[in-house]
Protein backbone atom coordinates (compact mmCIF):
# COMPACT_ATOMS: atom_id res chain seq x y z
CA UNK A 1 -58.33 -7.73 -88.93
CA UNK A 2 -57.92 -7.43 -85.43
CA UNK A 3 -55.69 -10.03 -83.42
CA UNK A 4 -56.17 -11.33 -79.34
CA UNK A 5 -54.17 -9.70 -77.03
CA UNK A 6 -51.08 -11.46 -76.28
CA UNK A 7 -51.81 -13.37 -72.21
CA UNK A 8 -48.41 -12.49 -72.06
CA UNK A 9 -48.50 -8.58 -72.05
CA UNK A 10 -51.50 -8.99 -70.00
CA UNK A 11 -49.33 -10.00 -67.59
CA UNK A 12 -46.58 -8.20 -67.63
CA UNK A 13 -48.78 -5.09 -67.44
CA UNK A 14 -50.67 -6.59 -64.93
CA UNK A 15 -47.77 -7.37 -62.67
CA UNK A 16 -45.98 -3.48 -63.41
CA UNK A 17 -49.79 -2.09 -62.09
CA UNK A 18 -48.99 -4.43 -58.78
CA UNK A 19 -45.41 -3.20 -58.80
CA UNK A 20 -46.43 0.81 -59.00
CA UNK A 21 -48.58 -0.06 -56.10
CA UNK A 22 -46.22 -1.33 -53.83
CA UNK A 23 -43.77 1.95 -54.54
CA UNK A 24 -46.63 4.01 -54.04
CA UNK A 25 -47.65 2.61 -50.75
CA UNK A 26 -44.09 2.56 -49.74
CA UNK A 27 -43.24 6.06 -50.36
CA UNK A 28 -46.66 6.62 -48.71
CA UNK A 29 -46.05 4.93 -45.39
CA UNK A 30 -41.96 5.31 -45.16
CA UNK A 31 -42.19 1.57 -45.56
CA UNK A 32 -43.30 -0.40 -42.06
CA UNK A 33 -43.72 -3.93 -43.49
CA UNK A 34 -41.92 -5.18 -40.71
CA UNK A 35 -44.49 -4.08 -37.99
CA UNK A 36 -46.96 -6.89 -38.19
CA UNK A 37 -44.86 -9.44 -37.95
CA UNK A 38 -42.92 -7.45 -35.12
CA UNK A 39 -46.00 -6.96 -32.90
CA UNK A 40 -47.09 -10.49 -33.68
CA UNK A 41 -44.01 -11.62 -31.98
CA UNK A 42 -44.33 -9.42 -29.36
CA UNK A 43 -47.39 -10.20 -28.42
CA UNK A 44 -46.25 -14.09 -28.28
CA UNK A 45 -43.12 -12.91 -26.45
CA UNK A 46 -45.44 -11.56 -23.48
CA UNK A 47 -47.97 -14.70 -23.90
CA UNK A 48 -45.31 -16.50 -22.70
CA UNK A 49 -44.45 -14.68 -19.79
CA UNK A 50 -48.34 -15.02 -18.64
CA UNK A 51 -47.62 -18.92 -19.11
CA UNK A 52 -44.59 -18.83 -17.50
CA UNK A 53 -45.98 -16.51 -14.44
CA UNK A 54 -49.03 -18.73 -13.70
CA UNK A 55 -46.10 -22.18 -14.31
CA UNK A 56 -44.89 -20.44 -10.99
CA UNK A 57 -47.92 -19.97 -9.12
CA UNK A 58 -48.82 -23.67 -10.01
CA UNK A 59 -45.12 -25.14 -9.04
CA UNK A 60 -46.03 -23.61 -5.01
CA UNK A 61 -49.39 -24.91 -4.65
CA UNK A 62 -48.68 -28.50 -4.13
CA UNK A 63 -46.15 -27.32 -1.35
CA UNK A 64 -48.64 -24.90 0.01
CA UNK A 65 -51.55 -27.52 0.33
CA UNK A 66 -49.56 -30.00 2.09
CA UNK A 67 -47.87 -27.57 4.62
CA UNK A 68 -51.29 -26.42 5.52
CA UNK A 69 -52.62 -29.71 5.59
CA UNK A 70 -49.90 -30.14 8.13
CA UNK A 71 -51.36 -27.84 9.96
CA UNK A 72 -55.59 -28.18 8.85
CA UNK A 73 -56.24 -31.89 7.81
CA UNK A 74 -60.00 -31.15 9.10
CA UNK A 75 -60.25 -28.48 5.73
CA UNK A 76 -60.15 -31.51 3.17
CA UNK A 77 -62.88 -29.79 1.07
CA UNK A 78 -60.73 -26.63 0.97
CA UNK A 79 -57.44 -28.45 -0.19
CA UNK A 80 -58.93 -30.29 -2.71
CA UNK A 81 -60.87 -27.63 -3.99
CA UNK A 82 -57.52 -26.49 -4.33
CA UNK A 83 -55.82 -29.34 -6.27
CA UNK A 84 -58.59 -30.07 -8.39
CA UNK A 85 -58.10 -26.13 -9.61
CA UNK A 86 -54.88 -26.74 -10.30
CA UNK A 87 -54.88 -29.93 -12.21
CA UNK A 88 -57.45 -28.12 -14.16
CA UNK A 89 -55.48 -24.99 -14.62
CA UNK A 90 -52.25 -27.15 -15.80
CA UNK A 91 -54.21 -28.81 -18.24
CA UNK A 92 -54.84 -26.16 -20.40
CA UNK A 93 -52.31 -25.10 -22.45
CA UNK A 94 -52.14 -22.04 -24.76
CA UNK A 95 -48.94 -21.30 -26.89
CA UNK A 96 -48.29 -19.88 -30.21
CA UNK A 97 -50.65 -22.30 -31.92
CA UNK A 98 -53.68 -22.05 -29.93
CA UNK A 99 -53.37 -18.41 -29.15
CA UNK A 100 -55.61 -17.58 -31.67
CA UNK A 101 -58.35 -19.49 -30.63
CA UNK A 102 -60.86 -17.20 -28.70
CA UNK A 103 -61.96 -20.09 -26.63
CA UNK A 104 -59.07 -22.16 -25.87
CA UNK A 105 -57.62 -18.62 -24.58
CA UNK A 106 -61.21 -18.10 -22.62
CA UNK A 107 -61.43 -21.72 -21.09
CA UNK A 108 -57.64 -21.26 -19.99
CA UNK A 109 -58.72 -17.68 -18.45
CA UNK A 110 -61.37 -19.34 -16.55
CA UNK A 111 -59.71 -22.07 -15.06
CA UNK A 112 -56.85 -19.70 -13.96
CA UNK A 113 -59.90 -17.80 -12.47
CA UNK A 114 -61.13 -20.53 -10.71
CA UNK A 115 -57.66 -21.37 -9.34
CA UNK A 116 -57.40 -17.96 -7.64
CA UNK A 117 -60.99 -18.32 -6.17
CA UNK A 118 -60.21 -21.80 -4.65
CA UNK A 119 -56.43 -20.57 -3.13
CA UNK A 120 -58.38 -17.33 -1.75
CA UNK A 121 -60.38 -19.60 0.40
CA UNK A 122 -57.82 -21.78 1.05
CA UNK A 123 -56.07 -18.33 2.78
CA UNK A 124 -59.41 -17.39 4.77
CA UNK A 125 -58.92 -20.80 6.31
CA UNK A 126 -55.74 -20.34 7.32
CA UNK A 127 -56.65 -17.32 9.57
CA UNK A 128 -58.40 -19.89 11.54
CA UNK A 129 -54.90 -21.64 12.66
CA UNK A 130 -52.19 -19.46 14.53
CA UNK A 131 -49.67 -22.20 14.40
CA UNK A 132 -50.11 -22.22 10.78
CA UNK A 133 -49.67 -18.49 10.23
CA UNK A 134 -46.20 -18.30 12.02
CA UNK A 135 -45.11 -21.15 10.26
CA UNK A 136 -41.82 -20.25 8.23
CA UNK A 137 -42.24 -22.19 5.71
CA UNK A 138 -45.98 -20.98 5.54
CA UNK A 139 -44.74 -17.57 5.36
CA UNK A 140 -42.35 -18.24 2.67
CA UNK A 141 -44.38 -19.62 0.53
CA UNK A 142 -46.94 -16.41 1.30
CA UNK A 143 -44.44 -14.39 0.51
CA UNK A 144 -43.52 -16.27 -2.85
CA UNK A 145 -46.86 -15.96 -3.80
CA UNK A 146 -47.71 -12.65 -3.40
CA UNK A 147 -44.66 -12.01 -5.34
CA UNK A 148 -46.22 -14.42 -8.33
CA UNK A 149 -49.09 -12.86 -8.30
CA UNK A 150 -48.03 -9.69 -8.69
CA UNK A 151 -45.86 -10.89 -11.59
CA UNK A 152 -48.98 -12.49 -13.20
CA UNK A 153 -50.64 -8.99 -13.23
CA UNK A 154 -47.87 -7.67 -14.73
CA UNK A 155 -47.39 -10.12 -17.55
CA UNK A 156 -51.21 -9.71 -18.11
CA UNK A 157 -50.72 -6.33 -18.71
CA UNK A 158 -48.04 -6.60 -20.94
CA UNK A 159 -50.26 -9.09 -22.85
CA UNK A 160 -52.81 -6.61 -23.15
CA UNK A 161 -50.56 -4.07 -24.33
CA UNK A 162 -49.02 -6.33 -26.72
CA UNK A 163 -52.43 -7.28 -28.09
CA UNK A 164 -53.69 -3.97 -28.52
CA UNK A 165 -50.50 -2.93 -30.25
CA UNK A 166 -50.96 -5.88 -32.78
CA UNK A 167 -54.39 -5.08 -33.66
CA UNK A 168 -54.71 -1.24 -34.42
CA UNK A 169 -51.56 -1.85 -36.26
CA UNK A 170 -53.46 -4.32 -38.62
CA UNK A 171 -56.58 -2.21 -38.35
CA UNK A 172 -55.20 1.36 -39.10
CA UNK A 173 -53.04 2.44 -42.34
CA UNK A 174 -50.09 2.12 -43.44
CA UNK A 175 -51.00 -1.34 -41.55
CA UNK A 176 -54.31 -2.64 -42.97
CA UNK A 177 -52.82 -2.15 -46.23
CA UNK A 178 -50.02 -4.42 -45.99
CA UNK A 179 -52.32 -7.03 -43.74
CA UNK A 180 -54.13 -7.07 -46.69
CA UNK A 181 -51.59 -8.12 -49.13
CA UNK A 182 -48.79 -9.67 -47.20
CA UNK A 183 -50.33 -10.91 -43.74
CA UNK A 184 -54.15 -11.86 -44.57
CA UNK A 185 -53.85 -14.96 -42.34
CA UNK A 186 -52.51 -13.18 -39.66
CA UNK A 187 -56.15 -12.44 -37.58
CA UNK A 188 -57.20 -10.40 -34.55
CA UNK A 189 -55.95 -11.59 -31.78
CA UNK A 190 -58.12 -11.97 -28.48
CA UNK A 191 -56.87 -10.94 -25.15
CA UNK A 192 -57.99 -11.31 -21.55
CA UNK A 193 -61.94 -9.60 -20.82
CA UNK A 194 -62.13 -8.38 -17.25
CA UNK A 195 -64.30 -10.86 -14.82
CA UNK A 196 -64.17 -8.36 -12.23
CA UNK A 197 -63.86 -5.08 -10.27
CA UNK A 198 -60.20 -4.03 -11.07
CA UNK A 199 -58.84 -6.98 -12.55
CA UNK A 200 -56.14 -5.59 -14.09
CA UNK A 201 -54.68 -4.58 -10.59
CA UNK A 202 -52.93 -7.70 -8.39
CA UNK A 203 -55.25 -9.08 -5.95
CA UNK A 204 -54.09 -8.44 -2.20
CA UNK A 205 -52.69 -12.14 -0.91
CA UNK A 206 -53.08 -11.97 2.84
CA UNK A 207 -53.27 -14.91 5.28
C-alpha cells in the first residue's frame, strides 16, 4: 500500500534545489549581488545632481529678468516668457520616487527644454541694449550661467551614464539572473532622449 508523500520533504527538497542554485550561480558569476542595487544608487546619486544643476539655473533667473528689465521694460513678452518657463520648470519635480515614471521624467525634460528656449531669446534681446551688456551685474550673472549650464550638461551625462550602467547590468548575466530573483521590482529605468542636434554638448550662452 502506497502512502502520500510527506508536504514536508517536499519542501525541504524543494528549498535544497533553490539552495544548489544559488551556489551554482554564485560560483558562476564570482558573486555580484551587490551591483544592482549599487548602480541603482548611482544612478539616483547623479539624478540628483541634474536636479540640483537646473535648482541653480532657476535660483539666477529671477535676478536676471529683473536686471534686464532694468535695462528693457519695452521686452515684457520676452521676460515673461521667461518667468512663466520657470514657474513651470520648478513645478515639476522628479526624485527617487518618480524617477521611474517615463512621463513625469519626459514632462520635466520638456519644461526644462522650454526654459532654455525662452532664456535664449531673452539673450538675443539683450544684444539690442549696450548699456545692458556692460552691465556688471549683467555680466555676472552671464558668466554664472554659462557656468550652470555647462554643469547641467555634465550632470546629464553622468545621468546617462548612470542609466545605461543600471540597465545592461539588469539585462546581461550574471545580472538578469539575480534581477530575476532578488530585484524583480527594480525596472528599466528611462533617461533623457535627445530633442536636438548635439544635445548632449552645452549650448553656447552668449549675450
Amino acid at each position: 500500500m502506497s502512502h502520500p508523500a510527506d508536504p514536508r520533504r517536499f519542501a525541504v527538497a524543494y528549498s535544497w534545489r533553490w539552495l544548489a542554485l544559488l551556489c551554482l550561480v554564485l560560483a558562476l558569476s564570482g558573486c555580484g549581488v551587490n551591483n544592482i542595487p549599487t548602480l541603482d544608487e548611482k544612478v539616483k546619486s547623479a539624478w540628483a545632481q541634474v536636479e540640483n544643476q537646473y535648482q541653480r539655473r532657476a535660483d539666477l533667473i529671477p535676478n536676471l529678468v529683473e536686471t534686464v528689465r532694468g535695462y528693457a521694460q519695452q521686452e515684457k513678452e520676452t521676460l515673461t516668457a521667461v518667468t512663466e518657463a520657470r514657474a513651470k520648470a520648478t513645478s515639476i519635480q522628479v526624485d527617487a520616487d518618480t524617477l521611474n515614471d517615463p512621463q513625469t521624467l519626459k514632462r520635466f525634460e520638456q519644461a526644462q527644454s522650454q526654459l532654455t528656449g525662452a532664456l535664449s531669446r531673452l539673450m538675443a534681446v539683450s544684444e539690442r541694449y549696450p548699456e545692458l551688456k556692460s552691465n556688471q551685474n549683467f555680466l555676472a550673472l552671464q558668466s554664472q550661467l554659462e557656468g550652470t549650464e555647462n554643469r547641467i550638461a555634465v550632470a546629464r551625462r553622468d545621468f546617462i551614464q548612470a542609466v545605461q550602467a543600471y540597465n545592461t547590468e539588469i539585462r546581461t548575466f550574471p545580472g538578469k539572473i539575480w534581477h530575476s530573483l532578488l530585484y524583480s521590482d527594480m525596472p528599466i529605468r528611462e533617461t533623457f532622449e535627445a530633442t536636438s542636434p548635439n544635445a548632449d554638448q552645452a549650448p553656447q550662452v552668449k549675450f
